[in-house]
Protein backbone atom coordinates (compact mmCIF):
# COMPACT_ATOMS: atom_id res chain seq x y z
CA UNK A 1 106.80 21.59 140.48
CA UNK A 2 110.09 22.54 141.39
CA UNK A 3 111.36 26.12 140.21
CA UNK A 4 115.20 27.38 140.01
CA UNK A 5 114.02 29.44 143.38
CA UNK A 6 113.48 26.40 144.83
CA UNK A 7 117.11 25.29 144.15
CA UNK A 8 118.86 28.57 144.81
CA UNK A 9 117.06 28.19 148.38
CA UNK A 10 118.53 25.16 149.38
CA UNK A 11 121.78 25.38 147.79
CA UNK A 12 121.99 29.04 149.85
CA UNK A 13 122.56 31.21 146.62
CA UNK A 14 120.58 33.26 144.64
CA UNK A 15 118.56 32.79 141.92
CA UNK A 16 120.80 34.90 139.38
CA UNK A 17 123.63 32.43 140.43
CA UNK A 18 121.83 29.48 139.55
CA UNK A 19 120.94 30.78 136.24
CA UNK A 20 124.27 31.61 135.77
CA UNK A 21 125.58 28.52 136.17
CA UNK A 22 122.64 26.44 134.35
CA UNK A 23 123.44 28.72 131.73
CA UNK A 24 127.16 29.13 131.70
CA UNK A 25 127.18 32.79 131.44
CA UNK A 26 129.30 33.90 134.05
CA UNK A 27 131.34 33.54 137.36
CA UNK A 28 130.01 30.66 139.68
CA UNK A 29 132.55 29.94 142.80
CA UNK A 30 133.46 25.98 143.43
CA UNK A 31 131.38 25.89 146.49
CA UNK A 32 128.29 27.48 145.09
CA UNK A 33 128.56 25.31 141.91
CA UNK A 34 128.75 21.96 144.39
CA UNK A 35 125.90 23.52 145.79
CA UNK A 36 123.82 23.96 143.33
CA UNK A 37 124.43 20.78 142.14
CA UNK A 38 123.38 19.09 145.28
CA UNK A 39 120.24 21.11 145.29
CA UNK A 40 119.30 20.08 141.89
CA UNK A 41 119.97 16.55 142.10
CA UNK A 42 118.16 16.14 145.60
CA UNK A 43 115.49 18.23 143.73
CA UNK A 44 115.44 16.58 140.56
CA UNK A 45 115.15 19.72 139.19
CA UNK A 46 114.46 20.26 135.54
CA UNK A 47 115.29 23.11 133.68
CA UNK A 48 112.57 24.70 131.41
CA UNK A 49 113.54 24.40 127.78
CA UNK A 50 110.33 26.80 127.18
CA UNK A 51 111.59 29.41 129.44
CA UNK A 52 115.36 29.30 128.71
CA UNK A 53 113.99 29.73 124.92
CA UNK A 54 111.92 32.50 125.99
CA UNK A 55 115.35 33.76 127.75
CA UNK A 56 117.12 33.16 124.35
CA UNK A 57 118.74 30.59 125.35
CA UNK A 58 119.09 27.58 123.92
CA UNK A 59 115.84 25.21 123.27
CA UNK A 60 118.13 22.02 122.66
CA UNK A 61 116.10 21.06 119.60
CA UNK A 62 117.42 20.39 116.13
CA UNK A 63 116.03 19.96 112.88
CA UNK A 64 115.96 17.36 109.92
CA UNK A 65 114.38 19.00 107.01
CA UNK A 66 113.92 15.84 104.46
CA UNK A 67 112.13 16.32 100.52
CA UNK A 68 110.80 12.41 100.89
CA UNK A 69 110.54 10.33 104.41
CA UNK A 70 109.59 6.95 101.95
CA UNK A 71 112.81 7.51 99.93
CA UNK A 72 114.78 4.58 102.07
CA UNK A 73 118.38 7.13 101.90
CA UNK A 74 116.21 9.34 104.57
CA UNK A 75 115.16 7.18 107.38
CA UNK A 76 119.08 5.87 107.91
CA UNK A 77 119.88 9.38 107.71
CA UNK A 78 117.30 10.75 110.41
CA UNK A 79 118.28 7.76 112.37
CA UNK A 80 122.03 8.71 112.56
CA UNK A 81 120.98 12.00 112.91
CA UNK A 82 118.93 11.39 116.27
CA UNK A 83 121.19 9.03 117.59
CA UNK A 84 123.91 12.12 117.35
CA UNK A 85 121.37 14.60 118.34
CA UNK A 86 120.87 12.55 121.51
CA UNK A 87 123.85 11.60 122.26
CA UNK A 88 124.51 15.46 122.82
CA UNK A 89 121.32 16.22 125.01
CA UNK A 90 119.42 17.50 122.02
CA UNK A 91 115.91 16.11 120.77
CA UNK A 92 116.00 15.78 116.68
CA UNK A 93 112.44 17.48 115.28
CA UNK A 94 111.60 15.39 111.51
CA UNK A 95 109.98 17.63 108.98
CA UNK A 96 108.30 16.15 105.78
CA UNK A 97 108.57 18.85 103.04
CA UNK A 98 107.40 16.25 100.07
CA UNK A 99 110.05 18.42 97.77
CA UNK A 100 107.08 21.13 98.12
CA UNK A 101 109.03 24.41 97.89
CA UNK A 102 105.92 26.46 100.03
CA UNK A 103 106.17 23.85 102.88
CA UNK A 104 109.91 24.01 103.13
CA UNK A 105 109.25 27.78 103.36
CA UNK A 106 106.60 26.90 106.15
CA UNK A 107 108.58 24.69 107.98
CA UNK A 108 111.57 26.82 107.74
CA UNK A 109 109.29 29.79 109.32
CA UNK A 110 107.57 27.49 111.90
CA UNK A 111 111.21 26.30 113.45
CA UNK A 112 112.46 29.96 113.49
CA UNK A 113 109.34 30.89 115.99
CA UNK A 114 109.82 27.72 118.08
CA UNK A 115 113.48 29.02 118.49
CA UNK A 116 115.09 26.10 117.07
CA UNK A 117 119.25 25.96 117.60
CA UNK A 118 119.97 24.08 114.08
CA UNK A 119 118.73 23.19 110.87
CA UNK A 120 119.74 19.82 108.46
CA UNK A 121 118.61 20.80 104.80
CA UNK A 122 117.98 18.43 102.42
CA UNK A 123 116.33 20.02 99.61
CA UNK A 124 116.05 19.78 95.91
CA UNK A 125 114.39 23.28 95.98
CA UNK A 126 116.00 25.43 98.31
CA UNK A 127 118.13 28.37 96.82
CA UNK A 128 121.39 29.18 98.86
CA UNK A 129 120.20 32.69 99.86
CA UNK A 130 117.28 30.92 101.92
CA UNK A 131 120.32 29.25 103.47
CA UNK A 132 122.35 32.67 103.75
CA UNK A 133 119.16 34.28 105.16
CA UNK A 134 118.82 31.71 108.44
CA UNK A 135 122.56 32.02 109.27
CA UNK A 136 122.40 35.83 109.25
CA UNK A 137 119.49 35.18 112.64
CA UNK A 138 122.23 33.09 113.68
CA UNK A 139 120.28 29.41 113.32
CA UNK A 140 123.20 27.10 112.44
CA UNK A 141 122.34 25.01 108.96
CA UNK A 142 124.36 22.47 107.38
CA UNK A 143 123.06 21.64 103.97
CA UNK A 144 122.56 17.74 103.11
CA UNK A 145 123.29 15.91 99.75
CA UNK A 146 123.83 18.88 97.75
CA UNK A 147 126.73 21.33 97.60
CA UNK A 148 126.54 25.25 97.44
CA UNK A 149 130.51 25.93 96.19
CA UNK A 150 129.92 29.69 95.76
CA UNK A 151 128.23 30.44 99.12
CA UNK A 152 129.90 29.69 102.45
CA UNK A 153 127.24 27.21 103.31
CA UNK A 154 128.16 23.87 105.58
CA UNK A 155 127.81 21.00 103.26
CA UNK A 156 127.60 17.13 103.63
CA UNK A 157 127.72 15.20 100.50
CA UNK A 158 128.39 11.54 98.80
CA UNK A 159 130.43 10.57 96.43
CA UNK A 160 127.95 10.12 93.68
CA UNK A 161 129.61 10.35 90.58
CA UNK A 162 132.04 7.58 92.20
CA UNK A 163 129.23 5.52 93.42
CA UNK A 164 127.52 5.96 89.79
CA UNK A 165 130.92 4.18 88.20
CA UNK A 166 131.55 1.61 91.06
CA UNK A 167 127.92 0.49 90.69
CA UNK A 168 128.01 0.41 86.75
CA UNK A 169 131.70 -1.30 86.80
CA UNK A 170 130.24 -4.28 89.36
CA UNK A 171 127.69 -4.99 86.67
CA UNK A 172 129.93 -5.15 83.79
CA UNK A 173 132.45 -7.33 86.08
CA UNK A 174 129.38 -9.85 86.72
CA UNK A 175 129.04 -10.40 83.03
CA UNK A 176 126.06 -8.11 82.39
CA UNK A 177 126.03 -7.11 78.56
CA UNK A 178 123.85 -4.42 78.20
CA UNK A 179 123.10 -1.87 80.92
CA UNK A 180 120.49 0.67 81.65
CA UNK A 181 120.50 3.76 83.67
CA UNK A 182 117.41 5.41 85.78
CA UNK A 183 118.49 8.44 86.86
CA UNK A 184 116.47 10.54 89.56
CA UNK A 185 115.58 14.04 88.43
CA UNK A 186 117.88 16.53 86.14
CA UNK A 187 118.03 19.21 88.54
CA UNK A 188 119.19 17.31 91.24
CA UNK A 189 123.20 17.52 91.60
CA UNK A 190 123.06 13.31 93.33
CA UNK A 191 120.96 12.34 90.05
CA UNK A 192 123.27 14.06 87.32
CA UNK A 193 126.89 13.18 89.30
CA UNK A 194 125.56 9.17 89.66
CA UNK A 195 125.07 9.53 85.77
CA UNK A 196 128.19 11.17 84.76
CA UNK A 197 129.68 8.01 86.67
CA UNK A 198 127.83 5.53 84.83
CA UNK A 199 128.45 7.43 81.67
CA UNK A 200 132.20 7.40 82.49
CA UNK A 201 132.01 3.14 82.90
CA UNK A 202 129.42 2.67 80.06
CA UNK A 203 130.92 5.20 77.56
CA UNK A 204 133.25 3.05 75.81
CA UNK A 205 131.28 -0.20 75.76
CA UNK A 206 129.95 -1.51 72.21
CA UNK A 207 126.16 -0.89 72.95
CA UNK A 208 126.54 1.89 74.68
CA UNK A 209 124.09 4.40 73.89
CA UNK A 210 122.77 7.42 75.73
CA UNK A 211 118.62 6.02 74.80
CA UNK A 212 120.20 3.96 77.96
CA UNK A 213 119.29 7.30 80.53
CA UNK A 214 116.26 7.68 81.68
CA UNK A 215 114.49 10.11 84.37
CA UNK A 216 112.98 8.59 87.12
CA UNK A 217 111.71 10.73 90.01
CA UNK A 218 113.32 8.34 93.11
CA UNK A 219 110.20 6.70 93.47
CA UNK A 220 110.02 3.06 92.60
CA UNK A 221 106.40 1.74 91.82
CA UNK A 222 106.74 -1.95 90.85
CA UNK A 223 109.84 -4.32 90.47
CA UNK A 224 109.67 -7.83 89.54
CA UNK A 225 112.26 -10.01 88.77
CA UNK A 226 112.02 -12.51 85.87
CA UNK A 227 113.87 -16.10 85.38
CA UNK A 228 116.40 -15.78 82.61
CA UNK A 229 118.34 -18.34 80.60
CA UNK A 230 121.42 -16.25 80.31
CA UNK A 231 123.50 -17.23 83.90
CA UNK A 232 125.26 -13.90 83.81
CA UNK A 233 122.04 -11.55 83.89
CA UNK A 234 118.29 -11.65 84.34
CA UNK A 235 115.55 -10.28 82.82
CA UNK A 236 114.97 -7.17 85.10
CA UNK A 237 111.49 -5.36 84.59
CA UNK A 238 111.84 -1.79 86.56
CA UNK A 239 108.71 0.69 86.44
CA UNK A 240 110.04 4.38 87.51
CA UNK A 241 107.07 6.55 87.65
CA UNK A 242 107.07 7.23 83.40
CA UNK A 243 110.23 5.10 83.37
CA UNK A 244 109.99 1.47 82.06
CA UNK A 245 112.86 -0.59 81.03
CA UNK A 246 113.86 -4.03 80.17
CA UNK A 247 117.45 -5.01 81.10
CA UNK A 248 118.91 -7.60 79.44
């Protein structure tokens, strides 16, 4: 296998210059830089990710920390997420926490060891300081789908309150007369903002009333769709985990 002495021999420099440069930590002259190059490519030299990390350098790995990989808003996510990752020369690691606040904590523990360079959050669980805690070792983290407006935490968030109303006001524009609301947990901040907008749509309508919410847990067991003789809605039959409604 072919070693960075190998390169800094044919290339005519030493080793400490080819480190510098594969590193970009100091001075490397034009010449020696063509040099290098040359060597490495005629080489095909590959740099070590294991010993640049043992180095403390950089491992090029990322993380995508997700509560549920079956929720379909996480695959698209991880998707985008590698594509960017890759697109940068970095390989995107997928961790499964199952909104399990001891595996997050495992996980979290696990990627600090392996030297990891950056961490996506998305957690229902995760308190800000655990967040605080992993910038202070200097691991990058940028918190997903939930906001942290009193810590000075790197967020990335939807517009679900907006979404909430949009979605309720498409409804009522199709004709529908009376509609229902499963809502994913209360202590998520996506759940209760997607509410307040269907609240905000719904409010003022004549049947309106708030035995309309129900908690659901983002999991949907069964959904079948019945034939109705009203043209402007159908009879939908939606089982939520302990939520069971009938939309009419």
């Amino acid at each position: 296998m072919t070693t960075i002495r190998d390169v800094g021999k044919l290339a005519g420099v030493s080793v400490a210059t080819v480190s510098r440069l594969l590193n970009q930590s100091g001075y490397v002259s034009k010449e020696a830089e063509m040099a290098i190059t040359e060597a490495i490519e005629k080489l095909n030299y590959k740099p070590s990710n294991i010993a640049r990390s043992l180095a403390g350098k950089q491992t090029a790995t990322v993380a995508l920390m997700v509560p549920d990989i079956l929720n379909p808003f996480f695959p698209e996510i991880a998707r985008a997420a590698e594509d960017a990752a890759a697109g940068h020369g970095f390989t995107l690691v997928l961790c499964n926490t199952d909104n399990n606040p001891e595996k997050e904590k495992k996980y979290v523990e696990a990627l600090v060891r392996k030297r990891i360079d950056g961490i996506i959050i998305s957690s229902y669980t995760m308190h800000p300081q655990q967040i605080l805690d992993l910038q202070k070792r200097s691991i990058p983290v940028v918190a997903l789908d939930k906001a942290f407006p009193e810590d000075p935490i790197v967020c990335v968030t939807t517009a679900n309150r907006q979404g909430g109303e949009l979605a309720s006001r498409h409804l009522l524009e199709r004709g529908c007369r009376k509609i229902a609301h499963i809502c994913g947990p209360a202590h998520v901040d996506s759940a209760r903002e997607r509410t307040l907008g269907y609240e905000q749509a719904c409010a003022a309508q004549p049947w309106y009333t708030p035995s309309l919410i129900a908690s659901g847990s983002f999991t949907v067991i069964c959904c079948r769709c019945e034939p109705s003789p009203h043209p402007a809605s159908s009879i939908r039959i939606v089982l939520v985990r302990s939520a069971l409604f009938k939309i009419i």
